[in-house]
N, C-alpha and C. Protein backbone atom coordinates (compact mmCIF):
# COMPACT_ATOMS: atom_id res chain seq x y z
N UNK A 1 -42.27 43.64 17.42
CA UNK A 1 -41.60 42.79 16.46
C UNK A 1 -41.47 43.55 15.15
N UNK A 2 -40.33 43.39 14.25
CA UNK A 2 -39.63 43.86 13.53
C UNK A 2 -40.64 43.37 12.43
N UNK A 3 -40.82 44.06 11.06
CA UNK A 3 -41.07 43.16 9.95
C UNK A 3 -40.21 42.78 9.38
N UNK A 4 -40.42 42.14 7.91
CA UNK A 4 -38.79 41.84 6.98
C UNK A 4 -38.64 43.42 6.38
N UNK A 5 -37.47 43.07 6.22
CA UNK A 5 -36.28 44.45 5.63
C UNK A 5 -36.12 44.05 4.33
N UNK A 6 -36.41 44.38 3.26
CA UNK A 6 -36.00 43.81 1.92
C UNK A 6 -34.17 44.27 2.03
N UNK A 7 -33.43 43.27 1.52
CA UNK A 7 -31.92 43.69 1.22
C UNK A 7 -31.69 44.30 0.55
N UNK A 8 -30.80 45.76 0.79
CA UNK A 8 -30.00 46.45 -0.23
C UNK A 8 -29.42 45.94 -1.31
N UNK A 9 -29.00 46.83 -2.24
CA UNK A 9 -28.04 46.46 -3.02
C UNK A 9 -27.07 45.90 -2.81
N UNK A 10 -26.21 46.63 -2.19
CA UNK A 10 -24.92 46.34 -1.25
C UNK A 10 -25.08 45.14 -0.94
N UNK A 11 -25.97 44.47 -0.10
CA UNK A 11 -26.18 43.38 0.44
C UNK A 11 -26.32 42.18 -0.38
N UNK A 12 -26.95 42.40 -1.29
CA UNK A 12 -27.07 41.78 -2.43
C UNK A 12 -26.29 41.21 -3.13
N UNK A 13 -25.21 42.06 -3.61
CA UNK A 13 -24.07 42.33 -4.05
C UNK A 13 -22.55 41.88 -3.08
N UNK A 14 -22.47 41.83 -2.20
CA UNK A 14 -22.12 40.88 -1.08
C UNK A 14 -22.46 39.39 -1.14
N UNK A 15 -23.89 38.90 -1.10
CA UNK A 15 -24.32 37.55 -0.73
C UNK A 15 -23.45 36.46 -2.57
N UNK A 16 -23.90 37.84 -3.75
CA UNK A 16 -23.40 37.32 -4.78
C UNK A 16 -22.12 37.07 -5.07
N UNK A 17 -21.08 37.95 -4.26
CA UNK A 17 -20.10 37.44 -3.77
C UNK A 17 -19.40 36.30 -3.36
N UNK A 18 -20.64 36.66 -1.66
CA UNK A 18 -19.64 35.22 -1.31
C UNK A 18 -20.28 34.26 -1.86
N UNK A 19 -21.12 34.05 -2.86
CA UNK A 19 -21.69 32.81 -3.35
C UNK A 19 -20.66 32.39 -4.77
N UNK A 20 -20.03 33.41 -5.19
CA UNK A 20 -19.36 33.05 -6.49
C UNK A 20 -17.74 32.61 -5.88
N UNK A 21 -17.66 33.41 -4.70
CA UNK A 21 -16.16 32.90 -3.89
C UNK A 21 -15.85 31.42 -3.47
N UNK A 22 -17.46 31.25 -2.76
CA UNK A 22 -17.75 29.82 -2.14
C UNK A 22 -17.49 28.63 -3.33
N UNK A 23 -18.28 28.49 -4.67
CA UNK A 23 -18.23 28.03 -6.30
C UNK A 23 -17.08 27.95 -7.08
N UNK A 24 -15.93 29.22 -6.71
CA UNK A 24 -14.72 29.55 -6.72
C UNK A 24 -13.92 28.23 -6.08
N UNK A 25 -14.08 28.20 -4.99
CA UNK A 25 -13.34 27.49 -4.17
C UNK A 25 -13.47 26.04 -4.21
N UNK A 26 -14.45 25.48 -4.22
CA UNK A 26 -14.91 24.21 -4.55
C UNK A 26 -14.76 23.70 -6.21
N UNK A 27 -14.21 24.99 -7.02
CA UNK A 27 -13.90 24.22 -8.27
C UNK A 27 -11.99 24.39 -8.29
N UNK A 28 -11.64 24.92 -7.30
CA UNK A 28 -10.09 24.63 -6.78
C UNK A 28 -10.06 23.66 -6.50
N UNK A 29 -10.94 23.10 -5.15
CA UNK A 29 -10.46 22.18 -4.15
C UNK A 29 -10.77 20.49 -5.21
N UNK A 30 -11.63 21.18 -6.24
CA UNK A 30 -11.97 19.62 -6.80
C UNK A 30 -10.49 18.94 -7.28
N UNK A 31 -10.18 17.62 -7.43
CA UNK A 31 -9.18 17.03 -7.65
C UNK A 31 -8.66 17.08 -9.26
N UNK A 32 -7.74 16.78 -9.94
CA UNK A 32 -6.98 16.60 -11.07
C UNK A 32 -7.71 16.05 -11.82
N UNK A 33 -7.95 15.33 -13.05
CA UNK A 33 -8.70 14.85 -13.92
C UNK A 33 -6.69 13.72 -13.81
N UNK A 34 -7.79 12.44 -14.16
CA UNK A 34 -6.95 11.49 -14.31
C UNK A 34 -6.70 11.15 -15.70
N UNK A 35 -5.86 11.47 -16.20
CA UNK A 35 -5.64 11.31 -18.08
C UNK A 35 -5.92 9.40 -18.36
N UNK A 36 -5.39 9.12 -17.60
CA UNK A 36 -5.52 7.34 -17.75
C UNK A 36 -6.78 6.55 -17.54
N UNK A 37 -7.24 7.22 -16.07
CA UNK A 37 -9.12 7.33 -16.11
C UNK A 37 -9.87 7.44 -17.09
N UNK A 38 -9.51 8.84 -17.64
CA UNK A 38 -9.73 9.18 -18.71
C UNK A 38 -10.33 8.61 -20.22
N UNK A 39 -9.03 7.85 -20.29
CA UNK A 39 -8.54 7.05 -21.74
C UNK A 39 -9.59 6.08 -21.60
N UNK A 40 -9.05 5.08 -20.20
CA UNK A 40 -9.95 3.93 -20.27
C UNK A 40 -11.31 4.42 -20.23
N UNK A 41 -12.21 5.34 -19.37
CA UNK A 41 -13.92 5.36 -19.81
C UNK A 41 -14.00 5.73 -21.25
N UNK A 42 -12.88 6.08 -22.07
CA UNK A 42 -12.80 6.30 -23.33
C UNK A 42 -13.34 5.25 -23.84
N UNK A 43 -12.23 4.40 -23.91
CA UNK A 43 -11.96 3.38 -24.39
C UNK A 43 -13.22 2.00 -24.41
N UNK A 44 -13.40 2.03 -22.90
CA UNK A 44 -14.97 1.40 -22.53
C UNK A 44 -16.24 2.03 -23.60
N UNK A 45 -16.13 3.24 -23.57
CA UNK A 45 -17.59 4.01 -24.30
C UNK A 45 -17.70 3.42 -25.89
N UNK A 46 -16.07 3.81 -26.49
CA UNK A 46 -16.26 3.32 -27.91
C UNK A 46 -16.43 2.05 -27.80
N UNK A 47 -15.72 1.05 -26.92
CA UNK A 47 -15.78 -0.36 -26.97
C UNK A 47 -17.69 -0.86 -27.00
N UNK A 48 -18.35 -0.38 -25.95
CA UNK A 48 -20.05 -0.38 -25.83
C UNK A 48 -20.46 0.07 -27.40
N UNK A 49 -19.97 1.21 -27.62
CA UNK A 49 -20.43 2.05 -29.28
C UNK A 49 -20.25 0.69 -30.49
N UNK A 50 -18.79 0.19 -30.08
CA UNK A 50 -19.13 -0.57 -31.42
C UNK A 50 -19.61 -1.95 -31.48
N UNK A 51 -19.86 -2.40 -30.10
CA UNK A 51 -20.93 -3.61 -29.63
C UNK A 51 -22.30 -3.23 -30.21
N UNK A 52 -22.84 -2.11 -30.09
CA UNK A 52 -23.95 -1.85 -30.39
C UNK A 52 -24.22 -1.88 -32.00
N UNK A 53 -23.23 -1.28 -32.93
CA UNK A 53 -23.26 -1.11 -34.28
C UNK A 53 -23.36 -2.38 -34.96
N UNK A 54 -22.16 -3.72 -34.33
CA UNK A 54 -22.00 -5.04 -34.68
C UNK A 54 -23.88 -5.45 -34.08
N UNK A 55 -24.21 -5.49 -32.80
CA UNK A 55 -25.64 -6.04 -32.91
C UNK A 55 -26.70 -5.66 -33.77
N UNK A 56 -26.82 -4.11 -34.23
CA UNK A 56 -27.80 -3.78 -34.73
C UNK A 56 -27.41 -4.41 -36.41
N UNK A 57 -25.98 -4.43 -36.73
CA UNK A 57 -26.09 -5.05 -38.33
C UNK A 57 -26.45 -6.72 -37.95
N UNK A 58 -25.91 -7.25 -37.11
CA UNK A 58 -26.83 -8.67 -37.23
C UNK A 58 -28.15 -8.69 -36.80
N UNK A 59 -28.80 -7.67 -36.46
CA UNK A 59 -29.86 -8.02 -36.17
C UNK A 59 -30.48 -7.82 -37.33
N UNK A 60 -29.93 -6.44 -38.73
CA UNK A 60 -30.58 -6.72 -40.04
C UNK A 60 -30.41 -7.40 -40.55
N UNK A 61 -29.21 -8.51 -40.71
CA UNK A 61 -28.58 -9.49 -41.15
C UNK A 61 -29.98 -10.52 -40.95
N UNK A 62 -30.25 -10.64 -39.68
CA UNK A 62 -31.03 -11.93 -39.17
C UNK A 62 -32.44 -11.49 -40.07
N UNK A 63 -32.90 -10.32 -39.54
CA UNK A 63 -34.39 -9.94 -40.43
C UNK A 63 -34.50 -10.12 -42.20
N UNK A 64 -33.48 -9.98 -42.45
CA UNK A 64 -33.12 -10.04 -43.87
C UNK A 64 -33.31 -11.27 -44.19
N UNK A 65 -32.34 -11.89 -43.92
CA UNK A 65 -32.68 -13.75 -43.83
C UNK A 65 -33.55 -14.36 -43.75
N UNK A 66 -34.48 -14.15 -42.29
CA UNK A 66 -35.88 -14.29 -42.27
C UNK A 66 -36.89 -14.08 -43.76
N UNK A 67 -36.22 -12.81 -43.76
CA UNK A 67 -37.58 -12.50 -45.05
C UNK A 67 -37.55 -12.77 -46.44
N UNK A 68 -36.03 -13.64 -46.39
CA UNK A 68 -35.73 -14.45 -47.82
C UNK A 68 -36.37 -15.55 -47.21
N UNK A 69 -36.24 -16.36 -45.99
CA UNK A 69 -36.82 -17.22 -46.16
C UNK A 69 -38.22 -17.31 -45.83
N UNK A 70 -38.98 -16.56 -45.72
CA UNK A 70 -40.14 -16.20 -45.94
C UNK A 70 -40.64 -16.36 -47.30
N UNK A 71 -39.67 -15.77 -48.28
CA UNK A 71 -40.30 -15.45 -50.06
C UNK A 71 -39.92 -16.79 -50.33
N UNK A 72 -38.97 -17.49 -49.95
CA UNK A 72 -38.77 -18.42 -50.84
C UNK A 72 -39.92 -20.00 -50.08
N UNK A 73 -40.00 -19.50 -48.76
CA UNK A 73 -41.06 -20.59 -48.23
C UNK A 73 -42.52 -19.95 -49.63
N UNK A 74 -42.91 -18.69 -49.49
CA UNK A 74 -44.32 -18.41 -50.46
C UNK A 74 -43.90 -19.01 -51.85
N UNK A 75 -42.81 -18.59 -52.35
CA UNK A 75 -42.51 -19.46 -53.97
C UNK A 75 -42.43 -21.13 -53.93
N UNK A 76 -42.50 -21.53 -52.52
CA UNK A 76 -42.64 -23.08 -52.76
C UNK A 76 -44.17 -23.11 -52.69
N UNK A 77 -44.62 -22.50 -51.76
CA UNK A 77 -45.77 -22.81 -51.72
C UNK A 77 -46.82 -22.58 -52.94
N UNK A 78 -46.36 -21.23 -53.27
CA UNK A 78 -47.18 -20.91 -54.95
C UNK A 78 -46.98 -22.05 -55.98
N UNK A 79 -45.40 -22.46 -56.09
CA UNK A 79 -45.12 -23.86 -57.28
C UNK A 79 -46.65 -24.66 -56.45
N UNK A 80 -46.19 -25.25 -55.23
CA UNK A 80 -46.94 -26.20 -55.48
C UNK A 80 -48.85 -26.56 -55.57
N UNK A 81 -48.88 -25.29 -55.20
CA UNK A 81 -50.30 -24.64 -55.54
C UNK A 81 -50.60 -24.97 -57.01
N UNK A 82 -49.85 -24.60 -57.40
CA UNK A 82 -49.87 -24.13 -58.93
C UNK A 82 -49.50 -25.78 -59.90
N UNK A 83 -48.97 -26.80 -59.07
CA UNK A 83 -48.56 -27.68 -59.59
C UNK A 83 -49.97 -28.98 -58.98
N UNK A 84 -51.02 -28.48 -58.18
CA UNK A 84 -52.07 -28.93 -57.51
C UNK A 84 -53.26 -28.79 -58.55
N UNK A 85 -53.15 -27.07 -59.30
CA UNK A 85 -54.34 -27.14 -60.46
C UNK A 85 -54.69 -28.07 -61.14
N UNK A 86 -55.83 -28.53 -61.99
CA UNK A 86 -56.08 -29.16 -63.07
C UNK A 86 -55.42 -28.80 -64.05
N UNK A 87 -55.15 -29.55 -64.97
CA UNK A 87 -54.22 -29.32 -66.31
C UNK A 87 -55.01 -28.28 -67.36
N UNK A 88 -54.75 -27.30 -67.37
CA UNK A 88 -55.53 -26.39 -68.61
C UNK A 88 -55.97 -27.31 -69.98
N UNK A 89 -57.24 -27.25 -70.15
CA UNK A 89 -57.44 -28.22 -71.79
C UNK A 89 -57.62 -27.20 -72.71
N UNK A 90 -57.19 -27.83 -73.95
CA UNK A 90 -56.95 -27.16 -75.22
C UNK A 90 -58.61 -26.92 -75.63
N UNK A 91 -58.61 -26.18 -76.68
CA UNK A 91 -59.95 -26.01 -77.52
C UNK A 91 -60.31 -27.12 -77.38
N UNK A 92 -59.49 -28.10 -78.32
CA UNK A 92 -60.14 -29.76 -78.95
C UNK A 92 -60.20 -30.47 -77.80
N UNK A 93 -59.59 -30.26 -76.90
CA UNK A 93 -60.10 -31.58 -75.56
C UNK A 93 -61.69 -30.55 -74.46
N UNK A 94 -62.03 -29.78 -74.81
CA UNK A 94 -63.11 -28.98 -74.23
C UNK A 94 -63.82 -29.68 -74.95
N UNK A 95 -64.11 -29.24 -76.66
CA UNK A 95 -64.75 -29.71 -77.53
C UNK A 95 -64.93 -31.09 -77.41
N UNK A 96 -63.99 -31.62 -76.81
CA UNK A 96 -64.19 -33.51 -77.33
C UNK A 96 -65.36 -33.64 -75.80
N UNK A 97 -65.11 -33.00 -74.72
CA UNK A 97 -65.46 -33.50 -73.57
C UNK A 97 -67.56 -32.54 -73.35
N UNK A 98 -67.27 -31.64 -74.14
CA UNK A 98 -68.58 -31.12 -74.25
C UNK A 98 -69.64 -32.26 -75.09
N UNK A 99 -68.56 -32.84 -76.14
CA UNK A 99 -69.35 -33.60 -76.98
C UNK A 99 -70.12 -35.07 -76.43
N UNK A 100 -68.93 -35.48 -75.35
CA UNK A 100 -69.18 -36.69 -74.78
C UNK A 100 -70.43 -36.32 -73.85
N UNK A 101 -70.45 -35.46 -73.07
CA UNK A 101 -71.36 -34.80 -72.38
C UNK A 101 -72.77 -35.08 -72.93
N UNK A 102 -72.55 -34.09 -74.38
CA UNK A 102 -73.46 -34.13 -75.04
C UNK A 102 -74.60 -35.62 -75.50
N UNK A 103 -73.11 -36.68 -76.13
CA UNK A 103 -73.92 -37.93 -76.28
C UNK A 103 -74.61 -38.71 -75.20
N UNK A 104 -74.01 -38.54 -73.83
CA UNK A 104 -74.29 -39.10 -72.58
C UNK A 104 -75.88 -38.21 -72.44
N UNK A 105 -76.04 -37.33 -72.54
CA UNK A 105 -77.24 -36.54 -72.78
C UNK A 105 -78.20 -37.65 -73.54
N UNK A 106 -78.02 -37.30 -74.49
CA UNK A 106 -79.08 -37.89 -76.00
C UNK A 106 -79.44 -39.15 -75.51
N UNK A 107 -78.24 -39.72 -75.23
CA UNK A 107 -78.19 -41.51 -74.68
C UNK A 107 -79.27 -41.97 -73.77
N UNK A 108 -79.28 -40.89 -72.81
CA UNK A 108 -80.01 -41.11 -71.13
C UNK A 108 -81.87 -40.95 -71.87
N UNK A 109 -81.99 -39.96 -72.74
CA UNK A 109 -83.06 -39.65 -72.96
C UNK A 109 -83.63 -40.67 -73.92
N UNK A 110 -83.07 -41.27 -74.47
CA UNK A 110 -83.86 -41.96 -76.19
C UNK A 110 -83.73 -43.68 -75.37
């Protein structure tokens, strides 16, 4: 029994041949490009392209919205937080109410 024969050049040079003849031939035999085919997967691709551009601005549209009404739900809620406090007292109504304090004190004891 024979071993393997590594291939010549020649041979080599042959197989690269008929391999570029064979590649050759099959980009003959492929058919015409259809210009109208064409147009329309055109036409489809941009049509998908600008479906996508219109969803993604309403979808900032929608988040945007959301997050106004988010701030303006927290600014109701802060007013009415804020409209829930006790009334800030002046010097003289501290003073008047420390004083009453005070006599209610003296009173309880004497």
């Amino acid at each position: 029994m024979q071993g393997y024969k590594e291939p010549g050049f020649q041979e080599r040079q042959a197989a690269a041949n008929r391999a570029k003849g064979k590649a050759l031939e099959t980009l003959r035999n492929k058919p015409p490009v259809d210009e109208a085919a064409l147009a329309l997967k055109l036409a489809n691709r941009r049509a998908k392209e600008e479906a996508a551009i219109q969803k993604r601005a309403a979808d900032r549209l929608a988040k945007e919205a959301a997050k106004l009404a988010r701030l303006e739900q927290l600014r109701a809620d802060e007013a009415a937080a804020i409209a829930a406090l006790p009334p800030v007292l002046t010097e003289a109504e501290r003073k008047a109410a420390r004083d009453a304090r005070y006599a209610a004190r003296k009173s309880r004891k004497s």
